[in-house]
N, C-alpha and C. Protein backbone atom coordinates (compact mmCIF):
# COMPACT_ATOMS: atom_id res chain seq x y z
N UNK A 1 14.60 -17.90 2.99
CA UNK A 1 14.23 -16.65 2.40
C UNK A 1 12.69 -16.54 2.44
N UNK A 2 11.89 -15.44 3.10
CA UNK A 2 10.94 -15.30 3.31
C UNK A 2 10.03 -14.73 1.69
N UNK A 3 8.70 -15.52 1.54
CA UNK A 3 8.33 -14.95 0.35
C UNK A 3 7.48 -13.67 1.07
N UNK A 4 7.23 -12.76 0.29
CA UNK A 4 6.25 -11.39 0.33
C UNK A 4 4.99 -11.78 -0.54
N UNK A 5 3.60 -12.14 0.25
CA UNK A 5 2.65 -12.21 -0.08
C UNK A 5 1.77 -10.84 -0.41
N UNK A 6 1.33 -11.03 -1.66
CA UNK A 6 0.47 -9.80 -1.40
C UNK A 6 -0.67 -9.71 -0.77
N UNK A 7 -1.68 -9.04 -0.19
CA UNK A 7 -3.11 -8.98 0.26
C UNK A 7 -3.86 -9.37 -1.06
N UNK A 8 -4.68 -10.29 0.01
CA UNK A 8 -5.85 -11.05 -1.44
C UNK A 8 -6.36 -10.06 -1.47
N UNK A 9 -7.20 -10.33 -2.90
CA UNK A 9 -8.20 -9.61 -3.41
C UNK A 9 -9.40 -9.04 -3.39
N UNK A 10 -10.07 -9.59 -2.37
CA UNK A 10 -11.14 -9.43 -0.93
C UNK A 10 -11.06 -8.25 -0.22
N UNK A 11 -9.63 -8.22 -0.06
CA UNK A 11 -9.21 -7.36 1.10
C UNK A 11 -10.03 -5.38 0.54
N UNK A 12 -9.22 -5.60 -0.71
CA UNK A 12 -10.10 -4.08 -1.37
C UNK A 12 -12.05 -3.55 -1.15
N UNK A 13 -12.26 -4.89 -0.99
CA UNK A 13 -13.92 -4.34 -0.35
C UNK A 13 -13.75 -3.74 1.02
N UNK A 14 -13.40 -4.42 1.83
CA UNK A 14 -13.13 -4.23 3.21
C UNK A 14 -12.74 -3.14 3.12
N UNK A 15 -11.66 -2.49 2.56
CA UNK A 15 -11.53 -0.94 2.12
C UNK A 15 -12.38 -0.01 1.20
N UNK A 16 -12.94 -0.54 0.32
CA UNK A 16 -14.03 0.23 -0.25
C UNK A 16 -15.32 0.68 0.97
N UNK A 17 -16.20 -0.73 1.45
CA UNK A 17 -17.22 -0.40 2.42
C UNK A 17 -16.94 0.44 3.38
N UNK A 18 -15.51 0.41 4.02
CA UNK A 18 -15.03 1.23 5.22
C UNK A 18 -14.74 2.97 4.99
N UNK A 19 -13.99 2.98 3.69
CA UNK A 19 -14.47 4.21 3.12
C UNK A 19 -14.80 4.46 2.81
N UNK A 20 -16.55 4.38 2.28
CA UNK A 20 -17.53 4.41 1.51
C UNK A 20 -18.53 5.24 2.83
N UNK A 21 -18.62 3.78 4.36
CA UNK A 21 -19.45 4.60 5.01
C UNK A 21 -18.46 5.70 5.71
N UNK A 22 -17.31 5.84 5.79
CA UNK A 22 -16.74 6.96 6.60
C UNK A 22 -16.90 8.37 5.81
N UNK A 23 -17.04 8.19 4.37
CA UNK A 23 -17.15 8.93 3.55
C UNK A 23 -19.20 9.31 3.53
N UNK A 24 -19.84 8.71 3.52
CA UNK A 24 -21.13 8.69 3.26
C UNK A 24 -21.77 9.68 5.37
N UNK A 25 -20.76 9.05 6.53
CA UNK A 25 -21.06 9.59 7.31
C UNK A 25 -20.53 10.73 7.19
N UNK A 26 -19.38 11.51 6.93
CA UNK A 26 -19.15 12.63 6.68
C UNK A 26 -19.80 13.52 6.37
N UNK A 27 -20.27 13.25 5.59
CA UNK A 27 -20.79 14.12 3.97
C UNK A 27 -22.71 14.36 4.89
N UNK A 28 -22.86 13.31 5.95
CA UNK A 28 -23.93 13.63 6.24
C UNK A 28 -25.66 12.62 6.01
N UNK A 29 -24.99 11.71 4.87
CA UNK A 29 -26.02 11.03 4.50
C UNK A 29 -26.24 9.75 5.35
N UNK A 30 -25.70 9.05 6.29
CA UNK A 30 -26.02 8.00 7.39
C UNK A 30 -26.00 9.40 8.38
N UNK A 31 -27.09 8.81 9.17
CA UNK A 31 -26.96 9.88 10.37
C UNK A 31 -26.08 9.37 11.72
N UNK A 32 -25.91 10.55 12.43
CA UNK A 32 -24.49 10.20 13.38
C UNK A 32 -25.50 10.10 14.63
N UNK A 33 -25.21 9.43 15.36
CA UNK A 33 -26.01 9.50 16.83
C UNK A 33 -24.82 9.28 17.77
N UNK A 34 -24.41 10.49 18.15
CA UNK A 34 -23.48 10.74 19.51
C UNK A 34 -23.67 9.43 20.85
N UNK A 35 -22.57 8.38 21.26
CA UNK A 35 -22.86 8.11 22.40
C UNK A 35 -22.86 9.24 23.72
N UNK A 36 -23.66 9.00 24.32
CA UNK A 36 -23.57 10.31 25.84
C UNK A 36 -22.44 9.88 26.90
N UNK A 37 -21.88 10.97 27.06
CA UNK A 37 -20.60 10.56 28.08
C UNK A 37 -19.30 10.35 27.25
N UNK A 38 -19.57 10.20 26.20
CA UNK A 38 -17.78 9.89 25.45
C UNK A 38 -17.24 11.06 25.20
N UNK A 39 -15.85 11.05 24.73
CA UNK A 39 -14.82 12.25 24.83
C UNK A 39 -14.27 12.08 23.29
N UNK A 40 -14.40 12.89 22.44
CA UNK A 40 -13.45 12.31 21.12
C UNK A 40 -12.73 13.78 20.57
N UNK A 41 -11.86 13.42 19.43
CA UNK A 41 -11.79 14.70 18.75
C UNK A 41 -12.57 15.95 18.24
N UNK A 42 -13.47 14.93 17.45
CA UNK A 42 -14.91 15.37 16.40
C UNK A 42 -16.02 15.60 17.38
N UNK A 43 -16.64 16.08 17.64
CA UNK A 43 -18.32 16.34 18.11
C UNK A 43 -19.07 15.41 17.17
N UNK A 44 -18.61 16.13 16.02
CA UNK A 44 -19.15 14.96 15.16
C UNK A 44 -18.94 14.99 13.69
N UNK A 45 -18.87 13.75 13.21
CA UNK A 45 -17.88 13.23 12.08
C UNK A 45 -18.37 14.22 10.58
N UNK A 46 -18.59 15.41 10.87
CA UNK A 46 -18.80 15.98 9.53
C UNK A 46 -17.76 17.27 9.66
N UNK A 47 -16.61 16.68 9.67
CA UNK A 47 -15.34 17.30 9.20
C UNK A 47 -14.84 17.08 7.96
N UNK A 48 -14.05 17.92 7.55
CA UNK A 48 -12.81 17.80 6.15
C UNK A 48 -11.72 16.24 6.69
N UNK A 49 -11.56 15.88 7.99
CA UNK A 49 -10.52 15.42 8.57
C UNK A 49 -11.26 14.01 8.38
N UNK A 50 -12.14 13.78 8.77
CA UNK A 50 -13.22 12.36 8.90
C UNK A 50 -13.30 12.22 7.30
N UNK A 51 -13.55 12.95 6.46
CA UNK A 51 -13.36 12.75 4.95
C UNK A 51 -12.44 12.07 3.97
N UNK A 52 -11.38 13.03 4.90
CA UNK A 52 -9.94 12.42 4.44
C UNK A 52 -9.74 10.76 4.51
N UNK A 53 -10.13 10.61 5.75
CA UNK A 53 -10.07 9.46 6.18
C UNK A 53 -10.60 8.48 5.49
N UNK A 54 -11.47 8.55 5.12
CA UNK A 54 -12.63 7.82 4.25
C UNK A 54 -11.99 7.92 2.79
N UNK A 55 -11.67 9.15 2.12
CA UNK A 55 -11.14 9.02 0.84
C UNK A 55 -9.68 8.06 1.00
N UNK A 56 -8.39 8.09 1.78
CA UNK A 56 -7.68 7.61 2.14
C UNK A 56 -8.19 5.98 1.99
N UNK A 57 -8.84 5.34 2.65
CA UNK A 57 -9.68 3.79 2.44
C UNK A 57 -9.87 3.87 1.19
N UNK A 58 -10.81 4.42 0.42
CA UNK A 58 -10.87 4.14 -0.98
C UNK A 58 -10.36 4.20 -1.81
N UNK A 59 -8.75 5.30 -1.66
CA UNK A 59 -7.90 5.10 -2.57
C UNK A 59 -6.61 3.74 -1.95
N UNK A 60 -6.68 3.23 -1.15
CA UNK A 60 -6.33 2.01 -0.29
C UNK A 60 -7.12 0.45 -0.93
N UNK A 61 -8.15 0.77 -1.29
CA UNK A 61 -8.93 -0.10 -1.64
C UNK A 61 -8.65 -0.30 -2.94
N UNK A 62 -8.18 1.27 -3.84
CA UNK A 62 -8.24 1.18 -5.46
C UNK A 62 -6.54 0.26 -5.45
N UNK A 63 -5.33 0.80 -4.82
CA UNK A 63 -4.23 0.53 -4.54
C UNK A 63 -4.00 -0.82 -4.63
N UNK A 64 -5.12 -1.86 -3.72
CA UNK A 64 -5.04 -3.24 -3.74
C UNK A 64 -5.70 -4.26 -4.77
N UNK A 65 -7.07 -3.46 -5.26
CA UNK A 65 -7.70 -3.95 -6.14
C UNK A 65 -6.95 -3.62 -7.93
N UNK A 66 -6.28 -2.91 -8.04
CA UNK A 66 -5.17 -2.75 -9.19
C UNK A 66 -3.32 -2.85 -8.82
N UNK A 67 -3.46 -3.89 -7.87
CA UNK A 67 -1.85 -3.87 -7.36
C UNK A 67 -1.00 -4.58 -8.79
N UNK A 68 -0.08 -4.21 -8.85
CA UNK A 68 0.79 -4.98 -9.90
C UNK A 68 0.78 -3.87 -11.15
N UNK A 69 -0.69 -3.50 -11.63
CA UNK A 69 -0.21 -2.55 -12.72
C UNK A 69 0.58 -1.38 -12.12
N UNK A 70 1.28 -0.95 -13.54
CA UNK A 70 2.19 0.44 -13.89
C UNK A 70 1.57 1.72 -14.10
N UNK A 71 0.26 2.01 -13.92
CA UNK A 71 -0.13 2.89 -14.77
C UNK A 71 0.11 4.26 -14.08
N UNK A 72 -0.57 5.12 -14.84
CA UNK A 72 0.11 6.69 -13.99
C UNK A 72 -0.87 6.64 -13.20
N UNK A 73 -2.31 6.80 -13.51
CA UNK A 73 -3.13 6.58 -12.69
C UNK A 73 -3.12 6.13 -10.87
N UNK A 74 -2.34 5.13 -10.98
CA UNK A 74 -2.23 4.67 -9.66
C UNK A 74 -1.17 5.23 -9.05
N UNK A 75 -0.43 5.88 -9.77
CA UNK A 75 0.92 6.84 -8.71
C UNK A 75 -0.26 7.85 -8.76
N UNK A 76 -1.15 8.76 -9.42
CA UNK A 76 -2.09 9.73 -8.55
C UNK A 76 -2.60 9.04 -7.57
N UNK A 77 -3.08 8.24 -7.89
CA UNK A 77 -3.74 7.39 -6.51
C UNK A 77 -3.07 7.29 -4.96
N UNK A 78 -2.16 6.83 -5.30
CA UNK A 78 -0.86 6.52 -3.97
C UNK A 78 -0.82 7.78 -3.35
N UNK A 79 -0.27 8.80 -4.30
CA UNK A 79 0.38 10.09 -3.97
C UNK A 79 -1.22 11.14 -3.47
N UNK A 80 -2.77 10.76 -3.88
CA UNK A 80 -3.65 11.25 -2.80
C UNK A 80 -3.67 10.40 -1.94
N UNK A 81 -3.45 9.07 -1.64
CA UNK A 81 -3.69 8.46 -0.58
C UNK A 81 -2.84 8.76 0.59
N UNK A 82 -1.18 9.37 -0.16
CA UNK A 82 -0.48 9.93 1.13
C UNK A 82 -0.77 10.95 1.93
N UNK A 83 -1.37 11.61 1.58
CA UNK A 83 -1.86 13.37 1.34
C UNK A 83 -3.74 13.14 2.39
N UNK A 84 -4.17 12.36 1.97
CA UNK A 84 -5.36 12.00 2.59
C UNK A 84 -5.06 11.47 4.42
N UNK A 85 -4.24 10.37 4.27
CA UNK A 85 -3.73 9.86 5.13
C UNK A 85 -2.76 10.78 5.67
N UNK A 86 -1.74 12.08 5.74
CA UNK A 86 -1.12 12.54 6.70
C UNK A 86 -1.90 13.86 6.81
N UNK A 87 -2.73 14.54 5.56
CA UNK A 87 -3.06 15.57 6.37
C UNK A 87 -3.84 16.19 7.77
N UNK A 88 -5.00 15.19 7.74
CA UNK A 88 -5.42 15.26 8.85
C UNK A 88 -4.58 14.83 10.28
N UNK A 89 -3.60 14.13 10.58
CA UNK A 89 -2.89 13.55 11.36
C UNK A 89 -2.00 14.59 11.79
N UNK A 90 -1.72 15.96 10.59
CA UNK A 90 -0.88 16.95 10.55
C UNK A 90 -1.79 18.21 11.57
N UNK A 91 -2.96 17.95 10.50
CA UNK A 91 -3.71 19.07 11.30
C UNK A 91 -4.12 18.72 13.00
N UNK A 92 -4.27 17.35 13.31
CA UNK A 92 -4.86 16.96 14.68
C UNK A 92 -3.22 17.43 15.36
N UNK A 93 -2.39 17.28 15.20
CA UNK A 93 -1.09 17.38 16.04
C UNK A 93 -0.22 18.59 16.32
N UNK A 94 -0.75 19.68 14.90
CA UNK A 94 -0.26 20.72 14.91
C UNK A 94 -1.29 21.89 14.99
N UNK A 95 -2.92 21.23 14.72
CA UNK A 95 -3.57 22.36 14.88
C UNK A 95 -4.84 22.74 15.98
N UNK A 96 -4.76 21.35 16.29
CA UNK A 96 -6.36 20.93 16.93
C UNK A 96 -6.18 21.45 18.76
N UNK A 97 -6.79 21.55 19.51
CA UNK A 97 -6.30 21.98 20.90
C UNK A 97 -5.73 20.93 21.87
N UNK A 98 -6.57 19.30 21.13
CA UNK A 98 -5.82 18.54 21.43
C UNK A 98 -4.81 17.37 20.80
N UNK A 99 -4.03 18.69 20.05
CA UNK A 99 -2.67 18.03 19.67
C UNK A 99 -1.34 18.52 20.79
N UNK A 100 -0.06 18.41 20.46
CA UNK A 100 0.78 18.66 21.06
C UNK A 100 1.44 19.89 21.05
N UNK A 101 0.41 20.62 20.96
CA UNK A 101 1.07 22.26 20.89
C UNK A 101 1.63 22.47 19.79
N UNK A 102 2.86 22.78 20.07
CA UNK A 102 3.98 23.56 18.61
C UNK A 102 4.26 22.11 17.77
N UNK A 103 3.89 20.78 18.04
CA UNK A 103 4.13 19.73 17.71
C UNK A 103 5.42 19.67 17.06
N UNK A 104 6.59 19.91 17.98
CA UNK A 104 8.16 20.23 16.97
C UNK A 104 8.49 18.44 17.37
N UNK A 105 8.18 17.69 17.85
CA UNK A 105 8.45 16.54 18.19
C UNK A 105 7.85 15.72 17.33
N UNK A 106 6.97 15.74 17.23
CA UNK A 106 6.17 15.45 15.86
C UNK A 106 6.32 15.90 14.59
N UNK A 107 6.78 16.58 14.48
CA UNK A 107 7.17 17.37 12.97
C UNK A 107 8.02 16.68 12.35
N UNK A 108 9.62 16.28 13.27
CA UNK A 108 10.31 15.63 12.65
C UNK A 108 9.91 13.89 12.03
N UNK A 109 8.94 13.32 12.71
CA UNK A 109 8.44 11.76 12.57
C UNK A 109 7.58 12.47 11.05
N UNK A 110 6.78 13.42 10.52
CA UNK A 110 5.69 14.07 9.70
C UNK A 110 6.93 14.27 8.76
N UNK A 111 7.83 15.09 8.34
CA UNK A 111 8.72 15.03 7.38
C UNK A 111 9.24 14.44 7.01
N UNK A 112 10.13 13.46 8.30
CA UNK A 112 10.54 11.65 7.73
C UNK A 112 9.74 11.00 6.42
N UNK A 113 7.99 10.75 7.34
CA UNK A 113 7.64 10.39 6.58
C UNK A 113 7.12 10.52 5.24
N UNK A 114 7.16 11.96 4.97
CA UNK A 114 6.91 12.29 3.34
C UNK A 114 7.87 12.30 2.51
N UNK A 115 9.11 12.89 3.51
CA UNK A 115 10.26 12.22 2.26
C UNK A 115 10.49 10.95 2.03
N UNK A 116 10.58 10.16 2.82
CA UNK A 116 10.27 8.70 3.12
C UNK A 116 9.11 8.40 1.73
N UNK A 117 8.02 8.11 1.76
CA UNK A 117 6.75 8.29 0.83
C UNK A 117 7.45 9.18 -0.71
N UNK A 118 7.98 10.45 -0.70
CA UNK A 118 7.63 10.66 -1.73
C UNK A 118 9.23 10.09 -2.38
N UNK A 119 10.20 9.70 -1.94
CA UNK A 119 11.42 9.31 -2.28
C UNK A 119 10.89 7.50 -2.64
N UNK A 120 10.24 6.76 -2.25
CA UNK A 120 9.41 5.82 -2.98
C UNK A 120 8.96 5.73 -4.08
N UNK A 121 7.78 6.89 -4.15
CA UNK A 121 7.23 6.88 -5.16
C UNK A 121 8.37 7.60 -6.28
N UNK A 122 8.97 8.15 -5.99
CA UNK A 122 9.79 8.91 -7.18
C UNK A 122 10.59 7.52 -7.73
N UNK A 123 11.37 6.64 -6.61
CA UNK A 123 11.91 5.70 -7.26
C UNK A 123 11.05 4.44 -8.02
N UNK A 124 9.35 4.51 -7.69
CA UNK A 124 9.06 3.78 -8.72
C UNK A 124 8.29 3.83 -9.92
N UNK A 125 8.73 6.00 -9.93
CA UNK A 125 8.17 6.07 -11.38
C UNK A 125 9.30 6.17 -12.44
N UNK A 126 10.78 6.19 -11.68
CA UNK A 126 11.52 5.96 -12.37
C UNK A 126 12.13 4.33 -12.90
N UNK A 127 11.53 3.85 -12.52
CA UNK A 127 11.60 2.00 -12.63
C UNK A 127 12.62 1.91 -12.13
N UNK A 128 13.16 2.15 -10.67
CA UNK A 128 14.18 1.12 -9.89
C UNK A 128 13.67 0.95 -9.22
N UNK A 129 14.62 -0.37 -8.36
CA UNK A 129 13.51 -1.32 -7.77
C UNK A 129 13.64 -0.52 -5.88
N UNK A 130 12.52 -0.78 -5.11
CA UNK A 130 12.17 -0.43 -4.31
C UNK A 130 12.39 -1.92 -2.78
N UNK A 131 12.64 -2.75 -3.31
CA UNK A 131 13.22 -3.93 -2.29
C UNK A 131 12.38 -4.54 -2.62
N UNK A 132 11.14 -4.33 -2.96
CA UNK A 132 10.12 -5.45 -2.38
C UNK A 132 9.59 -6.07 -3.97
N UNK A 133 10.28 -6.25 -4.86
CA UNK A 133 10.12 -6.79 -6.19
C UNK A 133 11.42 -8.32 -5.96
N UNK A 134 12.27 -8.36 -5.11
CA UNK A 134 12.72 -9.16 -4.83
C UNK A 134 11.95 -10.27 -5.16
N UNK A 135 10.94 -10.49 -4.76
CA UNK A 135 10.40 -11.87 -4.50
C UNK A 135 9.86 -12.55 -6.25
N UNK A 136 9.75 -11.42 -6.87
CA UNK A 136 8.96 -11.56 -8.41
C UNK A 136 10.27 -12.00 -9.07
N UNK A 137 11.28 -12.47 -8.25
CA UNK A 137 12.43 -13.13 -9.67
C UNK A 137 11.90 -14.43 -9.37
N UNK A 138 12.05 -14.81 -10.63
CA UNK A 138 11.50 -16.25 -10.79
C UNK A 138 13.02 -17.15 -10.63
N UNK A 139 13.87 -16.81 -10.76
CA UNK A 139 14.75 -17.62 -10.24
C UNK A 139 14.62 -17.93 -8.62
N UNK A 140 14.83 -16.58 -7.45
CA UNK A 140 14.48 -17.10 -6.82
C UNK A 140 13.67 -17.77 -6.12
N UNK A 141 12.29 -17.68 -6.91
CA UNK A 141 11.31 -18.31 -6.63
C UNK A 141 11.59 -19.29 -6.89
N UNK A 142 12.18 -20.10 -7.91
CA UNK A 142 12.44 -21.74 -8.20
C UNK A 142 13.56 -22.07 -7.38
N UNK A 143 14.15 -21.36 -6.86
CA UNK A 143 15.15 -21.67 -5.59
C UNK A 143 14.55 -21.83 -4.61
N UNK A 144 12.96 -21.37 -4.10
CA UNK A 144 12.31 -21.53 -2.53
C UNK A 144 11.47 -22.77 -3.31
N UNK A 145 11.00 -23.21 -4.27
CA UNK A 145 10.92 -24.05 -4.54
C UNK A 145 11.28 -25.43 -4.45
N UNK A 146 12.85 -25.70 -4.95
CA UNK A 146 13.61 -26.44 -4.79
C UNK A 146 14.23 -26.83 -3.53
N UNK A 147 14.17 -25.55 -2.63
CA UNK A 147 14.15 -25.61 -1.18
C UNK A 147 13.57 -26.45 -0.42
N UNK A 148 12.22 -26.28 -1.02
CA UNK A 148 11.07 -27.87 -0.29
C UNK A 148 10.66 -28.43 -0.86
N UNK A 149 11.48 -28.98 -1.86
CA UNK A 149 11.85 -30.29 -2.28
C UNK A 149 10.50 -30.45 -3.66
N UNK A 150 9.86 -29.13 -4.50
CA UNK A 150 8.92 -29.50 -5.30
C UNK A 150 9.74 -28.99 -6.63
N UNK A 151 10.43 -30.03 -6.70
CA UNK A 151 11.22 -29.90 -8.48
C UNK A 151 10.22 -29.89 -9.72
N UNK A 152 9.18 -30.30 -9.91
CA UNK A 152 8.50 -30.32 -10.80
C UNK A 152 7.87 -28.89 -10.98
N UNK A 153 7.48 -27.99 -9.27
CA UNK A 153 6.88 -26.72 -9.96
C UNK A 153 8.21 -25.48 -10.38
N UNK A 154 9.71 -26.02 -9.94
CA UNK A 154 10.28 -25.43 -10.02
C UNK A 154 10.86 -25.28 -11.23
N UNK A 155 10.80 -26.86 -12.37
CA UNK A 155 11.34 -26.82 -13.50
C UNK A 155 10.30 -26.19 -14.12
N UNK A 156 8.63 -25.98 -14.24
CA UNK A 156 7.89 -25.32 -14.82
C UNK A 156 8.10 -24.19 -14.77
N UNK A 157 8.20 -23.80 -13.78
CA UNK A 157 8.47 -22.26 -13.43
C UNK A 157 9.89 -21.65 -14.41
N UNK A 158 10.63 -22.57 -14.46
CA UNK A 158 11.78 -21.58 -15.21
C UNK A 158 11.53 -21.94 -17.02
N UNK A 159 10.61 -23.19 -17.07
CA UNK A 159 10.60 -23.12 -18.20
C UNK A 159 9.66 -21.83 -18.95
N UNK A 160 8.73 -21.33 -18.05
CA UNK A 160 7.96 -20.36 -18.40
C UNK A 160 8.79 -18.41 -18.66
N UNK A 161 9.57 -19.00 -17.34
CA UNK A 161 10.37 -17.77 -16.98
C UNK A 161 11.48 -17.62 -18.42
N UNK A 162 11.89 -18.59 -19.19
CA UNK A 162 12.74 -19.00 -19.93
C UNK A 162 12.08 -17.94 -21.49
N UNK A 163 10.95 -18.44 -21.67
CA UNK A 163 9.92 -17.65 -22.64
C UNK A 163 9.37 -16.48 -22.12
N UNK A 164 9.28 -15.96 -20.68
CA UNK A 164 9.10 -14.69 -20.26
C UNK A 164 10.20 -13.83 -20.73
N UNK A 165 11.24 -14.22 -20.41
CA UNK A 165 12.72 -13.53 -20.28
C UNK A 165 13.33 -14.13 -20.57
N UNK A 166 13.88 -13.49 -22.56
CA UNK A 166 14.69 -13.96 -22.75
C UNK A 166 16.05 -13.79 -22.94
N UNK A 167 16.54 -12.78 -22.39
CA UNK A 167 17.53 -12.12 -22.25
C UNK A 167 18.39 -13.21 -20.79
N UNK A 168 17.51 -13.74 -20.21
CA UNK A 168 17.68 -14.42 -18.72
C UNK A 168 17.66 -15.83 -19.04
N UNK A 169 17.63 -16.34 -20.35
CA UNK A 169 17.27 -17.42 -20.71
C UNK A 169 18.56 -18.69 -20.36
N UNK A 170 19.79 -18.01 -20.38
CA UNK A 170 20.63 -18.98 -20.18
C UNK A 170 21.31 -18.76 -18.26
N UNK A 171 20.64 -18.01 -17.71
CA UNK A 171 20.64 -18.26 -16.45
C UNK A 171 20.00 -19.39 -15.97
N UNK A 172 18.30 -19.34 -16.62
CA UNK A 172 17.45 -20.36 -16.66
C UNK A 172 18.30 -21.60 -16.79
N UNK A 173 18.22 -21.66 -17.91
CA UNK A 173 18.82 -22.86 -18.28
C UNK A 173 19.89 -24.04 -17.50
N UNK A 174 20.94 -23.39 -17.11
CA UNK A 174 22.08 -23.47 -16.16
C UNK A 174 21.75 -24.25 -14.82
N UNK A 175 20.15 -23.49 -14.24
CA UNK A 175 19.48 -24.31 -13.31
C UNK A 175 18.42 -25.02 -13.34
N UNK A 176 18.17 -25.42 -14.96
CA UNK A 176 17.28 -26.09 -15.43
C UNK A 176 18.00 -27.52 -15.49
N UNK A 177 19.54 -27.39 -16.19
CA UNK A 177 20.35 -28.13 -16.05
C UNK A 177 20.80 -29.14 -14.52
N UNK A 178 20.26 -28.31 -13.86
CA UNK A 178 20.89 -28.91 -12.08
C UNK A 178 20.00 -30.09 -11.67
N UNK A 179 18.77 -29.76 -12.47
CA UNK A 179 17.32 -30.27 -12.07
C UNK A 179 17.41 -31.95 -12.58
């Protein structure tokens, strides 16, 4: 059984600095110096779309640097970070000259994914689980434990889990007993 690591804690700068300068070039305050001869979307990065982009990173950055809390706060967060992250992608495909025209091929992958996204977030402001809390049972964690052969962090682990949850306490127990 594979564990689900989260992204260290590091990782949120790397998203702050990245949307900080994509955000700071936008807006105009680093200056842009065009390479000669290249071909891009932008002429140059002081669009609404290059913005997005940049706010998208920093609410990416807030996302990782407060992962684990509940708060409402961070479902606004998520729910601009979706909105940051597809609108421009919406507008380059459906509006720009070089998107795909009527983009009806694209439309359907663009609706997937917001119902997709917002059928997520709805299920985790209603507290059911979303798959990926799997890994936070401490039972099975003292089962991948016991798996490679480290009984000592596995009996700690449930003895803690035992006083975490005690409603779960005589599950604990049962495989505290095996130990």
């Amino acid at each position: 059984m594979p564990i689900n690591r989260p992204p260290p804690r590091w990782l949120c700068l790397v998203f702050f600095l990245v949307g900080g300068y994509i955000i700071l070039l936008a807006l105009g305050v680093i200056p842009y110096y065009p390479r000669p001869g290249r071909r891009s979307i932008f002429a140059d990065p002081q669009h609404w779309q290059v913005l997005s982009t940049g706010v998208c990173f920093v609410c990416g950055g807030i996302a990782i640097a407060f992962r684990g809390s509940r708060s409402f706060l961070l479902h606004i967060n998520g729910a601009v970070m979706l909105v940051t992250l597809l609108a421009p992608i919406v507008w380059v495909f459906f509006f720009s000259e070089n998107g795909f025209g009527n983009g009806w091929s694209l439309g359907l992958f663009v609706v997937m994914a917001l119902i997709g996204g917002l059928s997520t977030w709805l299920r985790t402001r209603q507290g059911r689980s979303t798959g990926t809390e799997q890994s936070d049972d401490p039972l099975a964690a003292a089962q991948v434990y016991l798996h490679y052969g480290r009984v000592a962090q596995a009996r700690e682990l449930l003895i803690q889990a035992k006083a975490r949850y005690p409603a779960r306490a005589a599950e604990f127990q049962r495989l505290l007993d095996t130990l």
